[in-house]
N, C-alpha and C. Protein backbone atom coordinates (compact mmCIF):
# COMPACT_ATOMS: atom_id res chain seq x y z
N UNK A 1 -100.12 75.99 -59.91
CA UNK A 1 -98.89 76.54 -60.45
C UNK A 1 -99.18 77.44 -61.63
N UNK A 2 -100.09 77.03 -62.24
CA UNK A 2 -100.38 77.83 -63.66
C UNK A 2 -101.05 79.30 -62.97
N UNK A 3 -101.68 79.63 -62.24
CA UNK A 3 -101.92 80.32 -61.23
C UNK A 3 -101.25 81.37 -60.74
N UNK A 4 -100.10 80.88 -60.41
CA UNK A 4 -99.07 81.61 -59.66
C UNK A 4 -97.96 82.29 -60.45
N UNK A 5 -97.77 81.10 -61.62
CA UNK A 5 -97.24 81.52 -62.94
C UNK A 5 -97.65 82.89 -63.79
N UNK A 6 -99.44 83.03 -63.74
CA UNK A 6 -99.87 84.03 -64.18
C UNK A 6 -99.77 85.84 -63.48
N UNK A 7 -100.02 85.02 -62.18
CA UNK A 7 -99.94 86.64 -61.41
C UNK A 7 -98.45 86.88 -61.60
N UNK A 8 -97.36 85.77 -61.37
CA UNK A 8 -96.38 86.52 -61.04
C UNK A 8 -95.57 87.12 -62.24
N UNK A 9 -95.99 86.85 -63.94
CA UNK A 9 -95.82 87.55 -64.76
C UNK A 9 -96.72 88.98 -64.68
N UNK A 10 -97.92 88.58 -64.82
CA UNK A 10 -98.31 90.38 -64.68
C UNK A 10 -97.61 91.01 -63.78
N UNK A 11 -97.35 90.67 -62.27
CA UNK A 11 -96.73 91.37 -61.68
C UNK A 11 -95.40 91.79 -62.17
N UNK A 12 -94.50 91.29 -62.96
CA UNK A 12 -93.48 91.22 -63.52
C UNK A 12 -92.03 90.47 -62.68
N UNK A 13 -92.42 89.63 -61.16
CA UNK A 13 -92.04 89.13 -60.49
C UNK A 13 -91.98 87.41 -61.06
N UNK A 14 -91.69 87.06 -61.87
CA UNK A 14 -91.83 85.51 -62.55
C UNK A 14 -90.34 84.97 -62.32
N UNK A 15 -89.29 85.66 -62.75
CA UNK A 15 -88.45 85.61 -62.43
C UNK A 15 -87.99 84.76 -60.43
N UNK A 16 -88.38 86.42 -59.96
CA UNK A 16 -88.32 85.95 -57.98
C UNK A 16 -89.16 84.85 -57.84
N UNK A 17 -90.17 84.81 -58.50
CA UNK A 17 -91.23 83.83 -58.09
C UNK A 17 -90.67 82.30 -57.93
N UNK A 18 -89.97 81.97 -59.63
CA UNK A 18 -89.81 80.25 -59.74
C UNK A 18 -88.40 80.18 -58.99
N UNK A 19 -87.55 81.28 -58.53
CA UNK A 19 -86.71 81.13 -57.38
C UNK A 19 -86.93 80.41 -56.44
N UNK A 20 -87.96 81.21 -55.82
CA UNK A 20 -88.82 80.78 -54.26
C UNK A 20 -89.19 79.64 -54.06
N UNK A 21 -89.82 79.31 -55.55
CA UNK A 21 -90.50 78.21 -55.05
C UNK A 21 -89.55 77.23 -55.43
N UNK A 22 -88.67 77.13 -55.99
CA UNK A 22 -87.40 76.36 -56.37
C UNK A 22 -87.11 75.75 -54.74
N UNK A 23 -86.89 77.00 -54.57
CA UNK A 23 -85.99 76.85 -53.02
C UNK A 23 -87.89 76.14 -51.88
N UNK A 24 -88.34 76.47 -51.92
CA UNK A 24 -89.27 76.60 -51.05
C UNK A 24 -89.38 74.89 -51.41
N UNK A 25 -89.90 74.34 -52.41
CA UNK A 25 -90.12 72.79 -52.72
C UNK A 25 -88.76 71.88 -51.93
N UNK A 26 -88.20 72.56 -51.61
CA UNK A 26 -87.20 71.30 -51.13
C UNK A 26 -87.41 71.24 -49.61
N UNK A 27 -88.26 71.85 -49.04
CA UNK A 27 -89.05 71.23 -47.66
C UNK A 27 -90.01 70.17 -48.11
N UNK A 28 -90.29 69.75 -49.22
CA UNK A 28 -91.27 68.78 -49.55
C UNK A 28 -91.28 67.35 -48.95
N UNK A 29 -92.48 66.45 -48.30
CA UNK A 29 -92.11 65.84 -47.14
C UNK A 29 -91.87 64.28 -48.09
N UNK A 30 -91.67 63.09 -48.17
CA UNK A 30 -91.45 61.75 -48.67
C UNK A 30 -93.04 61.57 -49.45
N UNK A 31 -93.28 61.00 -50.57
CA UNK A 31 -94.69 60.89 -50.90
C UNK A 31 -94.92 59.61 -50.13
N UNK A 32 -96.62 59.40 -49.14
CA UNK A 32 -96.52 58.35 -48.82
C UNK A 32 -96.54 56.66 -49.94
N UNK A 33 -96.09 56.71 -50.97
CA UNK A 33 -96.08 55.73 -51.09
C UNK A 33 -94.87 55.02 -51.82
N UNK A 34 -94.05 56.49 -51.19
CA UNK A 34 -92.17 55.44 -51.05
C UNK A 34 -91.06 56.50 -51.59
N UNK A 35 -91.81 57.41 -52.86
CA UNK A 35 -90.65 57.89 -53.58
C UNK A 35 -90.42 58.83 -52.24
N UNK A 36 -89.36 59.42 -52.47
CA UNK A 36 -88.55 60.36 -51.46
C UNK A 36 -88.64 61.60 -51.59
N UNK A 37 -89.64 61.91 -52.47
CA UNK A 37 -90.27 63.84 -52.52
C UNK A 37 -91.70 63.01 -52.90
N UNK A 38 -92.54 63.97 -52.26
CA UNK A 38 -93.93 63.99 -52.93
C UNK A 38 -94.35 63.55 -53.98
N UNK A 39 -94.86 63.31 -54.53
CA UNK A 39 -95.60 63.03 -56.13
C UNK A 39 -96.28 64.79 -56.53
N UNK A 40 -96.92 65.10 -55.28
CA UNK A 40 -97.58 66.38 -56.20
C UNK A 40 -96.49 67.17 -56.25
N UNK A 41 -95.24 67.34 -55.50
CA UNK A 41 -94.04 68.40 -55.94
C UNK A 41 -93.72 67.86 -56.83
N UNK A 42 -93.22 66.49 -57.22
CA UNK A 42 -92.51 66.05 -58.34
C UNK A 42 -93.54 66.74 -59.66
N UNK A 43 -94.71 66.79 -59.99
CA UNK A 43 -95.08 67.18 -60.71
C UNK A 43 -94.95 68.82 -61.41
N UNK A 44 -94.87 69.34 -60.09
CA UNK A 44 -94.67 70.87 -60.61
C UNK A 44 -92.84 70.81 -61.05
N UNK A 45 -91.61 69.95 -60.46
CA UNK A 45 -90.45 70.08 -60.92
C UNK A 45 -90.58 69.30 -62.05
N UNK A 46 -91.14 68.18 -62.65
CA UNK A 46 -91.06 68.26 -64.10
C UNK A 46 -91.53 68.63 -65.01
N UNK A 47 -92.39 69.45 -64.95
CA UNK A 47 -93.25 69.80 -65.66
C UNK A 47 -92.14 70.83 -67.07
N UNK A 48 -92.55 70.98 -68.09
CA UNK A 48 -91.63 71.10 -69.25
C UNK A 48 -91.13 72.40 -69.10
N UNK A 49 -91.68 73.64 -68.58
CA UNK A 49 -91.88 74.71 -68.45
C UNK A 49 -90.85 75.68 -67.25
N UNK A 50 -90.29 74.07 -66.26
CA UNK A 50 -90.02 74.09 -64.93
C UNK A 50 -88.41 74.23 -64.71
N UNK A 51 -87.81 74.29 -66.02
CA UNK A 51 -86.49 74.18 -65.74
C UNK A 51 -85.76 75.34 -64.81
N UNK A 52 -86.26 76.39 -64.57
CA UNK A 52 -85.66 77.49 -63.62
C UNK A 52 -85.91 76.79 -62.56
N UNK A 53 -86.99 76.59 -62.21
CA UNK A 53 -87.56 75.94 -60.45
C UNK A 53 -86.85 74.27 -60.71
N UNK A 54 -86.40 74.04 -61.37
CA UNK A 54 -85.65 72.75 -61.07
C UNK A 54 -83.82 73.10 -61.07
N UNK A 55 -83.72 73.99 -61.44
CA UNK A 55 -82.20 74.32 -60.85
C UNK A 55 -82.43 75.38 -59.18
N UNK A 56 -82.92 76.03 -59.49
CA UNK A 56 -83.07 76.31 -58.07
C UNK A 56 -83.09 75.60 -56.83
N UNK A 57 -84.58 74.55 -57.39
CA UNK A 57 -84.51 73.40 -56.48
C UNK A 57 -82.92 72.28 -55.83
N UNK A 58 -82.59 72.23 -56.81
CA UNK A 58 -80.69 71.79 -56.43
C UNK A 58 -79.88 72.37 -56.09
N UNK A 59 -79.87 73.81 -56.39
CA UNK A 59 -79.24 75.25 -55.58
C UNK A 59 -79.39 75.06 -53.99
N UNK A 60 -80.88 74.96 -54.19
CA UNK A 60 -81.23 75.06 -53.10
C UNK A 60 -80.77 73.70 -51.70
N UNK A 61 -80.70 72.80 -52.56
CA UNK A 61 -80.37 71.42 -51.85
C UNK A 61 -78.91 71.66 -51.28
N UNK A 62 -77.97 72.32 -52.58
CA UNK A 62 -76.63 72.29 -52.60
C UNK A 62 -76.28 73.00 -50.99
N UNK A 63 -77.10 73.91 -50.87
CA UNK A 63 -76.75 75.01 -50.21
C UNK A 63 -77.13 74.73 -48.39
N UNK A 64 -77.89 73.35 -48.75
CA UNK A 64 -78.38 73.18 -46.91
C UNK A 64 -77.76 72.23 -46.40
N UNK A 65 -76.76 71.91 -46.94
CA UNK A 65 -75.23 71.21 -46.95
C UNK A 65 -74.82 72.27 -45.73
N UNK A 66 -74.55 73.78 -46.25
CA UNK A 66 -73.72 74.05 -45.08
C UNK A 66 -72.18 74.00 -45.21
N UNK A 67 -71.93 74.52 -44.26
CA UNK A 67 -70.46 74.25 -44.17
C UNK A 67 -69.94 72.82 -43.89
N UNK A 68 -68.82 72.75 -44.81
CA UNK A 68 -68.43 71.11 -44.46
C UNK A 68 -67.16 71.19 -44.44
N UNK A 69 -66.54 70.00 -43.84
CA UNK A 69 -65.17 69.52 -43.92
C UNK A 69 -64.22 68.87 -45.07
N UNK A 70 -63.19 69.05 -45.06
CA UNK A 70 -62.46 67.85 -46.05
C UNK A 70 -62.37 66.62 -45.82
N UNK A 71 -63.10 66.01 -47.19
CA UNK A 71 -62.99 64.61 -46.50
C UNK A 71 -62.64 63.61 -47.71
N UNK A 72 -61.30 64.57 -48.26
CA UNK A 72 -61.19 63.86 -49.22
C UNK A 72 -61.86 63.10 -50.62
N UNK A 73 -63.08 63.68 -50.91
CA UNK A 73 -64.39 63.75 -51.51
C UNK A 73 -65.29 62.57 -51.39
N UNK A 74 -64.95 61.68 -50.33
CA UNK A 74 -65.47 60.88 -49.50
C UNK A 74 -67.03 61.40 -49.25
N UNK A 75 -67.23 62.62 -48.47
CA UNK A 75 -68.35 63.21 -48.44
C UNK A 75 -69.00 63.02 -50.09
N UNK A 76 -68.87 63.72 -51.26
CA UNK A 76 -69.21 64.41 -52.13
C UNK A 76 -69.58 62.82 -52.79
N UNK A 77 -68.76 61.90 -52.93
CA UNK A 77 -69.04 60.80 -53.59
C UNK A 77 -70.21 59.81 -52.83
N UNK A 78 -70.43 60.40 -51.82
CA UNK A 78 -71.44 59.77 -50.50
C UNK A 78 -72.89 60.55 -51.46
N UNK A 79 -73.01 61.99 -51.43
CA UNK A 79 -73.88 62.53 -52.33
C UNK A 79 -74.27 62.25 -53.64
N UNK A 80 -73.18 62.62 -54.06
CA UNK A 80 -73.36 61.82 -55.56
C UNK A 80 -74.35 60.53 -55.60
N UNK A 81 -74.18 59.48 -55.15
CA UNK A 81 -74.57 58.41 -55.32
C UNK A 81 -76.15 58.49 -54.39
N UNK A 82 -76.46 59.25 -53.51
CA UNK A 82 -77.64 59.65 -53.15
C UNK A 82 -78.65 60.08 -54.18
N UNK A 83 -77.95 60.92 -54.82
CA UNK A 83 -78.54 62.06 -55.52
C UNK A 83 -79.14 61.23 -56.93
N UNK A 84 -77.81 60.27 -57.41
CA UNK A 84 -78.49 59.20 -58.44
C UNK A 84 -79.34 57.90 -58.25
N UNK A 85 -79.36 58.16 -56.98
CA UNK A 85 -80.71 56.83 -56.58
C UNK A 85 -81.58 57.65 -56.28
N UNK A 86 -82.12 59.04 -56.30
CA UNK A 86 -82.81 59.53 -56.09
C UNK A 86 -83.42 60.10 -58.06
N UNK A 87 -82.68 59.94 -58.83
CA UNK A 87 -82.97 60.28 -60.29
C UNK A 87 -83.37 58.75 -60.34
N UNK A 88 -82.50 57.94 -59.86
CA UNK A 88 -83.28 56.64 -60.57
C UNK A 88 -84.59 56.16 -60.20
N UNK A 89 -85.05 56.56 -58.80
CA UNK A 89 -86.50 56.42 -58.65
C UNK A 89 -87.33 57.08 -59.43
N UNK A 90 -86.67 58.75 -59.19
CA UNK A 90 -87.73 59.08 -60.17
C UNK A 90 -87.70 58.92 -61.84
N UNK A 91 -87.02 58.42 -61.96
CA UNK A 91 -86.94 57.67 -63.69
C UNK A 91 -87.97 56.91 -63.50
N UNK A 92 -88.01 55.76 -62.84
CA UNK A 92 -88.65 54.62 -62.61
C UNK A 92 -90.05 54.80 -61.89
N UNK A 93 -90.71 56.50 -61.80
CA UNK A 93 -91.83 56.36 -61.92
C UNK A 93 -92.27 57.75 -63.05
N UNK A 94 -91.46 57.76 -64.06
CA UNK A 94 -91.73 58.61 -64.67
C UNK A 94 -91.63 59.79 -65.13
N UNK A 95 -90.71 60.21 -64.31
CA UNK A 95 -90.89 61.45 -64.12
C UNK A 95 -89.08 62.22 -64.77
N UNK A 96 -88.89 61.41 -65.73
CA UNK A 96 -87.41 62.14 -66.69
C UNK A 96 -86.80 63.51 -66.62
N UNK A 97 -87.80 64.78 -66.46
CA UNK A 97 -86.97 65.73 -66.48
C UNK A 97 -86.13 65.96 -65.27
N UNK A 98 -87.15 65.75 -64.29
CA UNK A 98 -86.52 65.90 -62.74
C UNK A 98 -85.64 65.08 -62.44
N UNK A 99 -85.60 64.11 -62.86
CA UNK A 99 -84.47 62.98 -62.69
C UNK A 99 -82.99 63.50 -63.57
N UNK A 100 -83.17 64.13 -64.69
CA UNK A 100 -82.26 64.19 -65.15
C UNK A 100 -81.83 65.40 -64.61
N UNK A 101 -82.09 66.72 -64.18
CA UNK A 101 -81.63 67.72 -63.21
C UNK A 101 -81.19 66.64 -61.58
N UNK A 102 -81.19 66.11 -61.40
CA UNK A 102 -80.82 65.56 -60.09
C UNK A 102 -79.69 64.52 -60.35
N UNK A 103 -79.81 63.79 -61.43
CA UNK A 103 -78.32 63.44 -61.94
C UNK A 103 -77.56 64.43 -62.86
N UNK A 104 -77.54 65.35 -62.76
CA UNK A 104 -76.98 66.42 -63.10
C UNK A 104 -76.54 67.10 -61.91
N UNK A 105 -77.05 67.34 -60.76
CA UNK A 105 -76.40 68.06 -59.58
C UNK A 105 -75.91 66.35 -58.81
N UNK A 106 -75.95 65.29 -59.36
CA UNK A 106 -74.84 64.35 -58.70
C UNK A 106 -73.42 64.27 -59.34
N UNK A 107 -73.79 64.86 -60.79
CA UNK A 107 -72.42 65.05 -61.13
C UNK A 107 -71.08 66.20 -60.71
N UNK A 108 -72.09 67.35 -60.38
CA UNK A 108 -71.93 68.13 -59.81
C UNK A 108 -71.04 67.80 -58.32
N UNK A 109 -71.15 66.87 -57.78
CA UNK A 109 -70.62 66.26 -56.30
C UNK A 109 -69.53 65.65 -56.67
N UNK A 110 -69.91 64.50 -58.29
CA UNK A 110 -68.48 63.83 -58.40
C UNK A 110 -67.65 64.71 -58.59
N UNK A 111 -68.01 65.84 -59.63
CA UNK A 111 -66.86 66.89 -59.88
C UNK A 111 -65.90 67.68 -58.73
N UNK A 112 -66.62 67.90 -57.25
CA UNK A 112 -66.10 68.06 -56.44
C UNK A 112 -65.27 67.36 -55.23
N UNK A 113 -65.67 66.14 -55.41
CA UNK A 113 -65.15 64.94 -55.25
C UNK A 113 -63.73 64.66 -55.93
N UNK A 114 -63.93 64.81 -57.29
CA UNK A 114 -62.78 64.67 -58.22
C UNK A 114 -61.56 65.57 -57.79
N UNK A 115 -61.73 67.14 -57.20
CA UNK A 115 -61.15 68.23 -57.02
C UNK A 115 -60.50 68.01 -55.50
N UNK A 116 -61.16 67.21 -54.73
CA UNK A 116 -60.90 67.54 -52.84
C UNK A 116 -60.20 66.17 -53.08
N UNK A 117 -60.26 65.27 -54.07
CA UNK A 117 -58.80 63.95 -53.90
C UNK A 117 -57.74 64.74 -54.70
N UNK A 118 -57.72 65.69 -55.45
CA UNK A 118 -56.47 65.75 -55.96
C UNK A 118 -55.70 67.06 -55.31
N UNK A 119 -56.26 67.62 -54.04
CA UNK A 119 -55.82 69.02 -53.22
C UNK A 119 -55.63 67.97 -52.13
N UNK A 120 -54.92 68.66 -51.52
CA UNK A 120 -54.66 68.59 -49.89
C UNK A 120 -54.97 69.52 -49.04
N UNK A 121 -55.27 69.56 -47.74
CA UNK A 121 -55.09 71.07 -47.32
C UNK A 121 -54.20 71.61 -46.73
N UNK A 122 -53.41 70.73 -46.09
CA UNK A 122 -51.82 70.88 -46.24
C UNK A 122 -50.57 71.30 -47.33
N UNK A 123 -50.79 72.00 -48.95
CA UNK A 123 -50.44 72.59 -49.77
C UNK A 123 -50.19 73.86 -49.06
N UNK A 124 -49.15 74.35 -49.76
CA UNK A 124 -49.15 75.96 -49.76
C UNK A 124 -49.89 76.58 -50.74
């Protein structure tokens, strides 16, 4: 990463770069020994430096959702609570920054959650 970090400032591409790989890390496969992303990705998303590629990375999550239905935020509160057992593992092996961007895009779900119980889609 420090690597990639370097060319893609000289190039003046640093910016596109921690996009990509924002988005690109969330194909990352289960680490085999339980947590639910890799250990070597988890390292490059917490790393102190990483906060662009760790919102991206949740951009990126947000976005392979897809089109969805109303479901009364039934769905969104289903996420939510994914999303914070997924910060609490990685709390619980260490890894604080990434955890706290991932309970940060679960709040993100309650908030939409909060919004699809108080609409209908039957309103004018």
């Amino acid at each position: 990463m420090d690597e990639v970090h370097r060319i893609a400032e000289e190039s003046g591409h640093a910016e596109v770069a921690q996009i990509q790989i924002g988005h690109m890390l969330t194909n990352a496969p289960p680490d085999p020994g339980g947590l639910w992303i890799h250990k070597a990705v988890v390292d490059i998303l917490n790393r102190r430096d990483a906060n662009d590629i760790r919102s991206e990375f949740t951009i990126e999550l947000f976005n392979r959702r897809g089109i969805f239905n109303f479901t009364n935020g039934q769905e969104e509160r289903e996420l939510a609570m994914q999303n914070r057992e997924r910060a609490e593992a990685l709390d619980a092996e260490g890894f604080s920054r990434f955890a706290a961007a991932m309970r940060e895009f679960a709040k993100d779900y309650d908030k939409q959650a909060e919004q699809q119980e108080k609409w209908t889609p039957y309103q004018d």
